[in-house]
N, C-alpha and C. Protein backbone atom coordinates (compact mmCIF):
# COMPACT_ATOMS: atom_id res chain seq x y z
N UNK A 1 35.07 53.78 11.52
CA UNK A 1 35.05 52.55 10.78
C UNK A 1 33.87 51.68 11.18
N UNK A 2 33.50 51.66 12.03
CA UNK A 2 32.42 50.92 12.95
C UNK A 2 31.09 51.56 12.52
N UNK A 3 30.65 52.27 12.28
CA UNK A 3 29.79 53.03 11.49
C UNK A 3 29.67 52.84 9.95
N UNK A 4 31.02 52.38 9.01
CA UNK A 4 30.55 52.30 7.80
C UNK A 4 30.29 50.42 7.79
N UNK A 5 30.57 49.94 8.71
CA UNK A 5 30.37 48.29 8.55
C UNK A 5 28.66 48.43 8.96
N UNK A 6 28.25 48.96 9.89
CA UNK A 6 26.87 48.78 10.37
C UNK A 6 25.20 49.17 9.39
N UNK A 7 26.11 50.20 8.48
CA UNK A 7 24.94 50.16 7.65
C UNK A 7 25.08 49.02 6.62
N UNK A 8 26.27 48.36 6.30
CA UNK A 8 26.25 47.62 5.37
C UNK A 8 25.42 45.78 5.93
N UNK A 9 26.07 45.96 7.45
CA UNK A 9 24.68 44.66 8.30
C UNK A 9 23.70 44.49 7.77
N UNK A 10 23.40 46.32 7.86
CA UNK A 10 21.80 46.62 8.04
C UNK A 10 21.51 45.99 6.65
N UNK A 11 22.10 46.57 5.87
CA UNK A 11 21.70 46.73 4.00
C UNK A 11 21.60 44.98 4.33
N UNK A 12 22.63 44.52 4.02
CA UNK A 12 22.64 42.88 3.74
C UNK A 12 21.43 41.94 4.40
N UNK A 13 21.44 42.45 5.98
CA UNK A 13 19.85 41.69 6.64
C UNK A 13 18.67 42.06 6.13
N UNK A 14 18.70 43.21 5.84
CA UNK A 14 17.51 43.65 5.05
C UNK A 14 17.29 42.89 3.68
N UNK A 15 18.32 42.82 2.64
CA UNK A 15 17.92 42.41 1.55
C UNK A 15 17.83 40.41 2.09
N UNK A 16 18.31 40.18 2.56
CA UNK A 16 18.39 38.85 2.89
C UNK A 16 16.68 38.21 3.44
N UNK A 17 16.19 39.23 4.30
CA UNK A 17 14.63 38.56 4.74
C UNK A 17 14.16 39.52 3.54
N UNK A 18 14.23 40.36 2.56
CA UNK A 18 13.40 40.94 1.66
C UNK A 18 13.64 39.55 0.60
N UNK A 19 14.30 38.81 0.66
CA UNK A 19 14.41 37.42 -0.05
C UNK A 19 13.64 36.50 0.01
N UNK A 20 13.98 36.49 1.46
CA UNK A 20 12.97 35.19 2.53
C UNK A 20 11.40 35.47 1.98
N UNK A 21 11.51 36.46 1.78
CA UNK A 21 9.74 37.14 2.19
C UNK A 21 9.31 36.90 0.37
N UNK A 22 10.14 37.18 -0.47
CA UNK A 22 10.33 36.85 -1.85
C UNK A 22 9.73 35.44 -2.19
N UNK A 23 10.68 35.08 -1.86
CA UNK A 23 10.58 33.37 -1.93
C UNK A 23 9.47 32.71 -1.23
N UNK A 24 9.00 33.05 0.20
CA UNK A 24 8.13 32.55 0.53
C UNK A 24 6.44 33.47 -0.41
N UNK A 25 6.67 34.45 -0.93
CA UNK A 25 5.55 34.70 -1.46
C UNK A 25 5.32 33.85 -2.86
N UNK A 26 6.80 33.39 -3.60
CA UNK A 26 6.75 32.43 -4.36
C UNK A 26 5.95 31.04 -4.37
N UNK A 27 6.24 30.79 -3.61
CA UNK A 27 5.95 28.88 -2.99
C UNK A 27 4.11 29.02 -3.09
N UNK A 28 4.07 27.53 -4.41
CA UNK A 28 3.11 27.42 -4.28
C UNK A 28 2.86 25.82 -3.88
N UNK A 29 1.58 25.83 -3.78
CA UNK A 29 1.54 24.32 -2.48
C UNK A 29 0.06 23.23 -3.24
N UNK A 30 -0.29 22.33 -3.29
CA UNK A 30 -1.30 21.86 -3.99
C UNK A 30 -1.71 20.55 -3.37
N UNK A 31 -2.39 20.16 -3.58
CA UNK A 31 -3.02 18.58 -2.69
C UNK A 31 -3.53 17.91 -3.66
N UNK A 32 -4.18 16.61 -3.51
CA UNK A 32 -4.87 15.70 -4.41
C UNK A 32 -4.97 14.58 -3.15
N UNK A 33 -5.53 13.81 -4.11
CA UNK A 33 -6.97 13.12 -2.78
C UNK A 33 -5.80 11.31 -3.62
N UNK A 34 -4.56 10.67 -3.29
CA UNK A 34 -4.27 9.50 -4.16
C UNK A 34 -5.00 8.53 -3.96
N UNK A 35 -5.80 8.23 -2.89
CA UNK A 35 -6.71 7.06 -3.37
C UNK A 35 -8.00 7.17 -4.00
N UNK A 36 -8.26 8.51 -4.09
CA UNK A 36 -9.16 8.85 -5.20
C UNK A 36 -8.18 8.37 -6.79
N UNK A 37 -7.54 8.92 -6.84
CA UNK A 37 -6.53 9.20 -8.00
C UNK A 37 -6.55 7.23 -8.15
N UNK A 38 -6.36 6.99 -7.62
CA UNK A 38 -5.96 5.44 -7.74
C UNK A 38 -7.13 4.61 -8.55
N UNK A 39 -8.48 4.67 -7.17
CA UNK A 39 -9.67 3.88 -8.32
C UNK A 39 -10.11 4.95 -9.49
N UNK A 40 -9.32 5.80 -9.92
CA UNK A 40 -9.98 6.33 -10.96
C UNK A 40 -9.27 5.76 -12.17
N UNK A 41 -8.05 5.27 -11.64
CA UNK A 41 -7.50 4.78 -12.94
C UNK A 41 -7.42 3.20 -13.26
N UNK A 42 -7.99 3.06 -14.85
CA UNK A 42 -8.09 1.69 -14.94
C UNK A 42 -7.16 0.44 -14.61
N UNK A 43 -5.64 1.06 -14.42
CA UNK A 43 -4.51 -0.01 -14.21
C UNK A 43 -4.94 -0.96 -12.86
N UNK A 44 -5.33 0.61 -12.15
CA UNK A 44 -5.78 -0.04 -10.45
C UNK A 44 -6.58 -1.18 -10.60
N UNK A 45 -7.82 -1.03 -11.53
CA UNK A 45 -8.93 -1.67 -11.34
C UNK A 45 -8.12 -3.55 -12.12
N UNK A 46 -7.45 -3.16 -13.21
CA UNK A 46 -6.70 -4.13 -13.68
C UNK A 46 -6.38 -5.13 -12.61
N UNK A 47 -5.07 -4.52 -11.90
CA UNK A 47 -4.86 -4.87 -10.82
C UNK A 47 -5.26 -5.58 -9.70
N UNK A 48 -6.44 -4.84 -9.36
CA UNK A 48 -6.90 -5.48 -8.55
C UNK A 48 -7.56 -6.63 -9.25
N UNK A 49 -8.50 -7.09 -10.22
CA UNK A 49 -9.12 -8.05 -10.89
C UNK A 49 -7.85 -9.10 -10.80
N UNK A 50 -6.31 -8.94 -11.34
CA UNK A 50 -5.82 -9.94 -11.31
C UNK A 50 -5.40 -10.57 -9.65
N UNK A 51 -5.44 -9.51 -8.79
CA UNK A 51 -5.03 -9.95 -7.61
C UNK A 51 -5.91 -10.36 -6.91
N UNK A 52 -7.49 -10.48 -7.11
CA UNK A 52 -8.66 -11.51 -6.59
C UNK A 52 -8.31 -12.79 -7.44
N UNK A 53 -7.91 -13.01 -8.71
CA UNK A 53 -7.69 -14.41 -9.44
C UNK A 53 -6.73 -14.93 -8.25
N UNK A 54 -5.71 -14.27 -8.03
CA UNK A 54 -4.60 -14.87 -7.66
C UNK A 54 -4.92 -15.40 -6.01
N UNK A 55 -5.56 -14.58 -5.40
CA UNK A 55 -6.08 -14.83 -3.92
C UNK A 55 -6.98 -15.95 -4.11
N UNK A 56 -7.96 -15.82 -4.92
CA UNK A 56 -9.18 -16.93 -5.19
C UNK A 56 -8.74 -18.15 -5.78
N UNK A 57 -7.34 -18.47 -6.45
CA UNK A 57 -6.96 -19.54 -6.45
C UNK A 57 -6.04 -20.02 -5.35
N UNK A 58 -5.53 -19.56 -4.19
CA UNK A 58 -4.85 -19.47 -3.26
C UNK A 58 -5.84 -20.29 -2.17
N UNK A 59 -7.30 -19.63 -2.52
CA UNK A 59 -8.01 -19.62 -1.27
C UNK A 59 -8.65 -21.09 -1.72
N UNK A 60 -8.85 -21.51 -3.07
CA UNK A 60 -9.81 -22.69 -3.41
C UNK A 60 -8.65 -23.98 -3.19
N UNK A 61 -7.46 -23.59 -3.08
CA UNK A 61 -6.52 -24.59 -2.92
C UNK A 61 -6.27 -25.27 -1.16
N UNK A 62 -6.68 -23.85 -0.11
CA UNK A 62 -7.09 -23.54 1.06
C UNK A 62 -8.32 -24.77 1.38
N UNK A 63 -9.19 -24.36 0.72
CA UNK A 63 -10.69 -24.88 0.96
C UNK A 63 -10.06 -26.66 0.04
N UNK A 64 -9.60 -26.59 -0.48
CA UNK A 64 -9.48 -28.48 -0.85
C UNK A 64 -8.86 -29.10 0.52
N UNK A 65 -7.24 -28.39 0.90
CA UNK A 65 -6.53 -28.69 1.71
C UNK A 65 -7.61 -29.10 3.01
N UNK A 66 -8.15 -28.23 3.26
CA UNK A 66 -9.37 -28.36 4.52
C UNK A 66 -9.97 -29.26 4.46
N UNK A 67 -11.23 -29.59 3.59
CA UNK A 67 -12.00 -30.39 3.16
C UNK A 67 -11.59 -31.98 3.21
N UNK A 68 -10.29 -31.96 2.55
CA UNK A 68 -9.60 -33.08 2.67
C UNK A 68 -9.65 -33.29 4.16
N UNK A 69 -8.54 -32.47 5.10
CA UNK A 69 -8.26 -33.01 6.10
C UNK A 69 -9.70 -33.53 7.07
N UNK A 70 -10.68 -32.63 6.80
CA UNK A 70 -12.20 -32.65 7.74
C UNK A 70 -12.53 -34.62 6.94
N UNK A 71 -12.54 -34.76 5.98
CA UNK A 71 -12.46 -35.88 5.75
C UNK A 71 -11.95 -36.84 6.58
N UNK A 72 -10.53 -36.96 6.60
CA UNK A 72 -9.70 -37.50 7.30
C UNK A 72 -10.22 -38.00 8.50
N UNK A 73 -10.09 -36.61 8.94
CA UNK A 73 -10.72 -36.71 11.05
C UNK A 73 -11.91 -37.43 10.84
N UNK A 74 -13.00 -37.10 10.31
CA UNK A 74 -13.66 -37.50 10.40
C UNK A 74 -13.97 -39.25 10.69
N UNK A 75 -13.13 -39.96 8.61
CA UNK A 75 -12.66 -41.45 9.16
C UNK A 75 -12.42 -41.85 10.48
N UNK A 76 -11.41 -40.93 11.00
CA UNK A 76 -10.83 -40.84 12.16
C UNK A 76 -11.54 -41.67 13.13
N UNK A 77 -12.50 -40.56 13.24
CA UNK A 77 -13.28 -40.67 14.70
C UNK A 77 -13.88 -41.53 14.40
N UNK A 78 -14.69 -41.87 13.29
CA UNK A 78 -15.73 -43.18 12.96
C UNK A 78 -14.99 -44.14 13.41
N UNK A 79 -13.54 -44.53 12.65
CA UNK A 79 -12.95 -45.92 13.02
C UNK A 79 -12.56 -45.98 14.55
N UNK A 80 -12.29 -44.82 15.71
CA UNK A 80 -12.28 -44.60 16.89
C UNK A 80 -13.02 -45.24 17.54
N UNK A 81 -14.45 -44.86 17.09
CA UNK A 81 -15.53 -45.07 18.03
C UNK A 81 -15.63 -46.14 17.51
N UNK A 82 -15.61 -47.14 16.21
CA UNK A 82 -16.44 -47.61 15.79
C UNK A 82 -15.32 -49.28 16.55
N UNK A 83 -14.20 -48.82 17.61
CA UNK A 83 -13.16 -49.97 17.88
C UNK A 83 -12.66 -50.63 16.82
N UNK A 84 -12.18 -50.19 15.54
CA UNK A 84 -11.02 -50.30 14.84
C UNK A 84 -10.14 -50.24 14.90
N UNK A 85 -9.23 -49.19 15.45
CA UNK A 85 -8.34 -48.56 16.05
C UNK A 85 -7.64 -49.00 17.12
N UNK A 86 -6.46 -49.88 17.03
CA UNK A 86 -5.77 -50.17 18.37
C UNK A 86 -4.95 -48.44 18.76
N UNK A 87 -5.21 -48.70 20.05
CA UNK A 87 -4.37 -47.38 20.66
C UNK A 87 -2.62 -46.80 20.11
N UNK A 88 -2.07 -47.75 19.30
CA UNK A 88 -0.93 -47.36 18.74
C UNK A 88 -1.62 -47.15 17.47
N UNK A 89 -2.38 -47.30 16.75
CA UNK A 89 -2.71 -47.21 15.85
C UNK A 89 -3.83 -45.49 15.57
N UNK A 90 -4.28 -45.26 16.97
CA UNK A 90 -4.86 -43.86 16.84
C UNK A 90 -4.15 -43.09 17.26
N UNK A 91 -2.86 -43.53 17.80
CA UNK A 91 -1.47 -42.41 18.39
C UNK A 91 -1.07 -42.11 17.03
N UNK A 92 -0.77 -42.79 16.25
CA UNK A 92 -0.12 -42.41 14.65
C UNK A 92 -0.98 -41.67 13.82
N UNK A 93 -2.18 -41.47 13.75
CA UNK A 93 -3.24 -41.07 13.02
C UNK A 93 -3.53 -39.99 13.50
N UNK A 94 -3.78 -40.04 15.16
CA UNK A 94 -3.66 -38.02 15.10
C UNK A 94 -2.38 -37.08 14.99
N UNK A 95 -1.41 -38.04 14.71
CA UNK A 95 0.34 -37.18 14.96
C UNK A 95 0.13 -36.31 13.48
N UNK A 96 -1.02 -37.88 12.44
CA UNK A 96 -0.25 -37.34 10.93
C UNK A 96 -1.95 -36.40 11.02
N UNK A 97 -2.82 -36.59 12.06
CA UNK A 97 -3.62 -35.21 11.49
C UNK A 97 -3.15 -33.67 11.92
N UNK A 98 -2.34 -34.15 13.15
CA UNK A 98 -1.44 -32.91 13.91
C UNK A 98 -0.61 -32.13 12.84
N UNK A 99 -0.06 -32.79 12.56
CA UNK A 99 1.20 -32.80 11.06
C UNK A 99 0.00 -32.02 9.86
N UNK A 100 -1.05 -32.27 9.29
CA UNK A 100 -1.77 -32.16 8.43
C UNK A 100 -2.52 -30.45 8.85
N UNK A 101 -2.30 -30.87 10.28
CA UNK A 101 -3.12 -29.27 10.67
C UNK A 101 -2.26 -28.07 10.39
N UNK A 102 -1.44 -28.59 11.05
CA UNK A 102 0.02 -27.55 10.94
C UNK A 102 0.17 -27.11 8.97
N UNK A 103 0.22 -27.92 8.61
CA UNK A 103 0.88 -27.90 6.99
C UNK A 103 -0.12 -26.85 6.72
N UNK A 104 -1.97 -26.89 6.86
CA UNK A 104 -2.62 -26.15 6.35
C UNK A 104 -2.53 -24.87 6.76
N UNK A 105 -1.92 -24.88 8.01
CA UNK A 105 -1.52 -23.32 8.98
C UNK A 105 -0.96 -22.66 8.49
N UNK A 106 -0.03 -23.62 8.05
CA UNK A 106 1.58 -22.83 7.42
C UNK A 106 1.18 -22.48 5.68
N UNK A 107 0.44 -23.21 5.15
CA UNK A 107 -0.22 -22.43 4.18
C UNK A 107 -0.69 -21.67 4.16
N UNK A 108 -1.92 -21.23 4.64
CA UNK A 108 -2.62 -20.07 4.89
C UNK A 108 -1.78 -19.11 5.49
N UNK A 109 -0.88 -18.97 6.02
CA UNK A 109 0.19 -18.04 6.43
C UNK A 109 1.04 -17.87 5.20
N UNK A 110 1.32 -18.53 4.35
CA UNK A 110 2.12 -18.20 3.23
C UNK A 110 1.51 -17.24 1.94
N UNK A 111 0.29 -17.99 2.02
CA UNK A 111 -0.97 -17.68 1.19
C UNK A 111 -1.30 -16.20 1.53
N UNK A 112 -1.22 -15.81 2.63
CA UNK A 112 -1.58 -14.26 3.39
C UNK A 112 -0.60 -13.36 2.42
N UNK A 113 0.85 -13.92 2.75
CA UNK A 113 2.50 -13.48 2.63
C UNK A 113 2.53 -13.13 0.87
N UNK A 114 1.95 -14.29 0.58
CA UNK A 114 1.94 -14.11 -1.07
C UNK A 114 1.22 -13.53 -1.63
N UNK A 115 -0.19 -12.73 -1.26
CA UNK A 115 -1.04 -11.65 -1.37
C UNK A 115 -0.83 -10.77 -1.25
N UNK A 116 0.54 -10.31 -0.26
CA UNK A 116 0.39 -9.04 -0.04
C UNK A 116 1.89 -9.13 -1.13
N UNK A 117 2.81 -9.87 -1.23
CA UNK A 117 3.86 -9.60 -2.14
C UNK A 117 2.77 -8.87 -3.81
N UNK A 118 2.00 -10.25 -4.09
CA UNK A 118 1.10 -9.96 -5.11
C UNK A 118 0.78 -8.42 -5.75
N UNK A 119 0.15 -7.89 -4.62
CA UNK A 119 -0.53 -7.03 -4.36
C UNK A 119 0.60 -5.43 -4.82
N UNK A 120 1.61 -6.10 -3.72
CA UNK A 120 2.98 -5.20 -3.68
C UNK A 120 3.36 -4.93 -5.61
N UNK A 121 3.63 -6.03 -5.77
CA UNK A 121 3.73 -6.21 -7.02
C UNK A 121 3.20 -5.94 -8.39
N UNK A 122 1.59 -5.72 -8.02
CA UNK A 122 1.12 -4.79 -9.06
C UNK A 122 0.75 -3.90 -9.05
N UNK A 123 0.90 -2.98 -7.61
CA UNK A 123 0.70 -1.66 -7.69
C UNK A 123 1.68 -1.13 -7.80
N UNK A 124 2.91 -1.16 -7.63
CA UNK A 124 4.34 -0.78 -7.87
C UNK A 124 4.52 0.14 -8.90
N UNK A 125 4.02 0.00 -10.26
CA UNK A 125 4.60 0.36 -11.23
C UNK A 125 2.97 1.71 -11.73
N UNK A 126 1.99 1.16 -10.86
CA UNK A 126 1.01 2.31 -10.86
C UNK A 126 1.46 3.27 -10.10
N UNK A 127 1.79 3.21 -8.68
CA UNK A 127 1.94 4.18 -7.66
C UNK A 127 3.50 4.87 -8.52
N UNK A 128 4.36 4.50 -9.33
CA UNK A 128 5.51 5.06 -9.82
C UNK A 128 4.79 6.51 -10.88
N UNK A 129 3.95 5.27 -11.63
CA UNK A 129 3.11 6.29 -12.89
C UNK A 129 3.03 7.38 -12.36
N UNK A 130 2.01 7.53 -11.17
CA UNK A 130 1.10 8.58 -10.71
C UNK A 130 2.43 9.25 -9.78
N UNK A 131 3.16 9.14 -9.22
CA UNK A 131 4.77 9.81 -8.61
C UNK A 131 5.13 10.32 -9.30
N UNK A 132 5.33 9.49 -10.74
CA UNK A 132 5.78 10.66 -11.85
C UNK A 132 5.04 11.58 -12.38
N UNK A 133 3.54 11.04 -12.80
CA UNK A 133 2.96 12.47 -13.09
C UNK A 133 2.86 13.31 -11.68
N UNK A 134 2.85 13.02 -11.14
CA UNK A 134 3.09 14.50 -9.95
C UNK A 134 4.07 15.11 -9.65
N UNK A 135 5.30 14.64 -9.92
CA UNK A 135 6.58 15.18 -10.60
C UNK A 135 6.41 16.38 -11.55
N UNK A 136 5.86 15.55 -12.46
CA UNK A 136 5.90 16.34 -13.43
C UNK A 136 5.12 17.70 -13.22
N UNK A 137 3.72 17.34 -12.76
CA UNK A 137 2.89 18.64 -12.49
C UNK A 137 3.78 19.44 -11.58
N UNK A 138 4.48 19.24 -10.84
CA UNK A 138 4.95 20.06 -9.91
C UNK A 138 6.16 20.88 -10.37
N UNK A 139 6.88 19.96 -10.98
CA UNK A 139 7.99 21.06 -11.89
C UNK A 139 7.06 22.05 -12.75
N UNK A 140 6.32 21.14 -13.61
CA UNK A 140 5.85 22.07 -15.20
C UNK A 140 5.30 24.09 -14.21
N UNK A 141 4.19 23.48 -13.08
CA UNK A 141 3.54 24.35 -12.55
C UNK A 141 4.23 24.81 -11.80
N UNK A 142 4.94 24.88 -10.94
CA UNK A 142 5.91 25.74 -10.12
C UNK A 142 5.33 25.45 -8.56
N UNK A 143 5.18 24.23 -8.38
CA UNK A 143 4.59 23.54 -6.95
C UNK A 143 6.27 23.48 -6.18
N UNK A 144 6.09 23.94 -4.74
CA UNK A 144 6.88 23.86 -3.96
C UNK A 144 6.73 21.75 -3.11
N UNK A 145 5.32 22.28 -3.09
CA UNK A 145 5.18 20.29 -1.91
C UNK A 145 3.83 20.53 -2.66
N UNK A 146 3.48 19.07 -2.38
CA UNK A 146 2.12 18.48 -3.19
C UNK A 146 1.57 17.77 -1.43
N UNK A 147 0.63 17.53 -1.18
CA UNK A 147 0.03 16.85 -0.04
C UNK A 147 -0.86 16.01 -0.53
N UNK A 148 -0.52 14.73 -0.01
CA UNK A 148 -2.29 13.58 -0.28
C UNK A 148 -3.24 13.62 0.90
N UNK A 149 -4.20 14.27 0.53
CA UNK A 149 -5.11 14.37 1.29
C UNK A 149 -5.72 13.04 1.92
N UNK A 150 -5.47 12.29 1.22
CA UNK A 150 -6.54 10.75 1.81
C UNK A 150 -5.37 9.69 2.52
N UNK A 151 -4.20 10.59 3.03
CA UNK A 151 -3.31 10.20 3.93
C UNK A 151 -4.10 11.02 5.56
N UNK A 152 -4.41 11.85 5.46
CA UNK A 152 -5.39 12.07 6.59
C UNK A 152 -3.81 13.24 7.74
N UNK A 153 -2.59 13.10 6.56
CA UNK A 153 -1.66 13.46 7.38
C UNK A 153 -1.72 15.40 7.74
N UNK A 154 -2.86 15.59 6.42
CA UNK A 154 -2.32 17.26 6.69
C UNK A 154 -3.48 17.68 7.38
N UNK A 155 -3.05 18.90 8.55
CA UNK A 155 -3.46 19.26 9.20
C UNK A 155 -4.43 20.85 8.58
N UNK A 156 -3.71 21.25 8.10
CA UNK A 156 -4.18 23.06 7.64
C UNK A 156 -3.86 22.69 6.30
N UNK A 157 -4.13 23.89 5.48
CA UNK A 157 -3.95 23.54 3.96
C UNK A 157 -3.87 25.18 3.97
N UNK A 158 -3.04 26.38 3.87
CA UNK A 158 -3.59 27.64 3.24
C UNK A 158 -3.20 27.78 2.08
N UNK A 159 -3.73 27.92 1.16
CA UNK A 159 -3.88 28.75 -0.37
C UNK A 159 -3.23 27.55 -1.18
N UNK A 160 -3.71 26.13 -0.88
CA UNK A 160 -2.95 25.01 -2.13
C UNK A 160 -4.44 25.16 -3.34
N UNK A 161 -3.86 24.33 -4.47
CA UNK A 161 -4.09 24.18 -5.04
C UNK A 161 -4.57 22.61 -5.33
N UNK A 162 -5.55 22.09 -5.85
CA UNK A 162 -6.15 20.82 -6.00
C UNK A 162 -5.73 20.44 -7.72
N UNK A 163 -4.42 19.69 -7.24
CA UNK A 163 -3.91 19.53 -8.81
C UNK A 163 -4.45 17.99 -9.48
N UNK A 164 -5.45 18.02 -8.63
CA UNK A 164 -6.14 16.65 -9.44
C UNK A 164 -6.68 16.18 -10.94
N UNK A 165 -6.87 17.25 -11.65
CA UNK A 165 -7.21 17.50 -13.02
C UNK A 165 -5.60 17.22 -13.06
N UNK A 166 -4.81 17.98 -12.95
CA UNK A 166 -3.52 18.05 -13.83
C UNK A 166 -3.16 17.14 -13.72
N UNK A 167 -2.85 16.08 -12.90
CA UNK A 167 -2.40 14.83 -12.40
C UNK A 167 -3.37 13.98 -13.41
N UNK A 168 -4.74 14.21 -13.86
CA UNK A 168 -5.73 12.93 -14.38
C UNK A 168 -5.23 13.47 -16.19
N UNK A 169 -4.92 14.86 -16.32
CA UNK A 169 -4.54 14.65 -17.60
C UNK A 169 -3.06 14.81 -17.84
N UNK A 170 -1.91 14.65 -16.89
CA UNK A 170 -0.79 14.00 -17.46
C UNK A 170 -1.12 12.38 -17.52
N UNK A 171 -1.90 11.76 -16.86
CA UNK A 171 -1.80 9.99 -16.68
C UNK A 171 -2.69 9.49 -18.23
N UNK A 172 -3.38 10.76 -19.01
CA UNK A 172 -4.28 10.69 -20.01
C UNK A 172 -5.91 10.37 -19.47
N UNK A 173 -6.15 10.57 -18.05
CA UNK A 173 -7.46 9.73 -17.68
C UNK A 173 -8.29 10.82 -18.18
């Protein structure tokens, strides 16, 4: 009895890595370069154009806030030096330029925060586009994994494929 179970091991391990070996001769593998893929497409460039408006009005609101306050100090110091200023009277005036410094801090820190939401925000629905057409290329073509090369993450590459055409004409580019 021990003899008719052992060829049937054999049979079953055998067909089981004659599978493995199947399947892995199947698997095909492909790369593309996505921040190439990215400035090639006009949404990006869209994108980005609206997200310099949005920074450059962020930043000219920056540069008033400043300007103003350099104003300020400035009075400041003139009426300082110039003995205007009783000593309770220049204790209150640097608290509210203290106060004034801070506010512009905390802007420009918000202003940072709201650039990168910005930013977040209109590439979102590009980086989905281009996910889906690589979806798609990868089902239609029979891709096992896709790699982005301009992630710097892959190490070896043997026998992929550069599905960058297929990717530029599912997006229509």
């Amino acid at each position: 009895m021990m003899f008719r179970k052992a060829p049937i091991c054999f049979l079953l391990a055998f067909l089981m890595g004659a599978a493995a070996v199947s399947a892995q001769a199947q698997s095909k593998y492909g790369h593309m370069n996505l921040g190439n893929m990215l400035e090639a497409m006009p949404d990006t460039k869209k994108a980005n154009d609206l997200l310099k408006v949005y920074a450059d009005s962020l930043a000219a609101k920056d540069e008033t806030m400043t300007k103003a306050f350099q104003e300020e100090v400035n009075k400041y110091q003139a009426d300082y030096q110039a003995g205007k200023l009783t000593p309770v009277q220049a204790q209150q005036i640097e608290a509210e330029l203290q106060k004034k410094q801070e506010d512009i801090q905390k802007f420009e820190q918000q202003a940072q925060q709201s650039v990168s939401v910005k930013r977040e925000e209109l590439l979102k629905p590009i980086l989905t586009k281009v996910e889906d057409a690589v979806k798609a290329v990868a089902s239609e073509n029979g891709y096992l994994m896709i790699f982005d090369t301009s992630s710097g993450a892959m190490l070896f590459a043997n026998e992929t494929d550069d599905i960058t055409a297929l990717v530029k004409k599912k997006l229509g580019l």
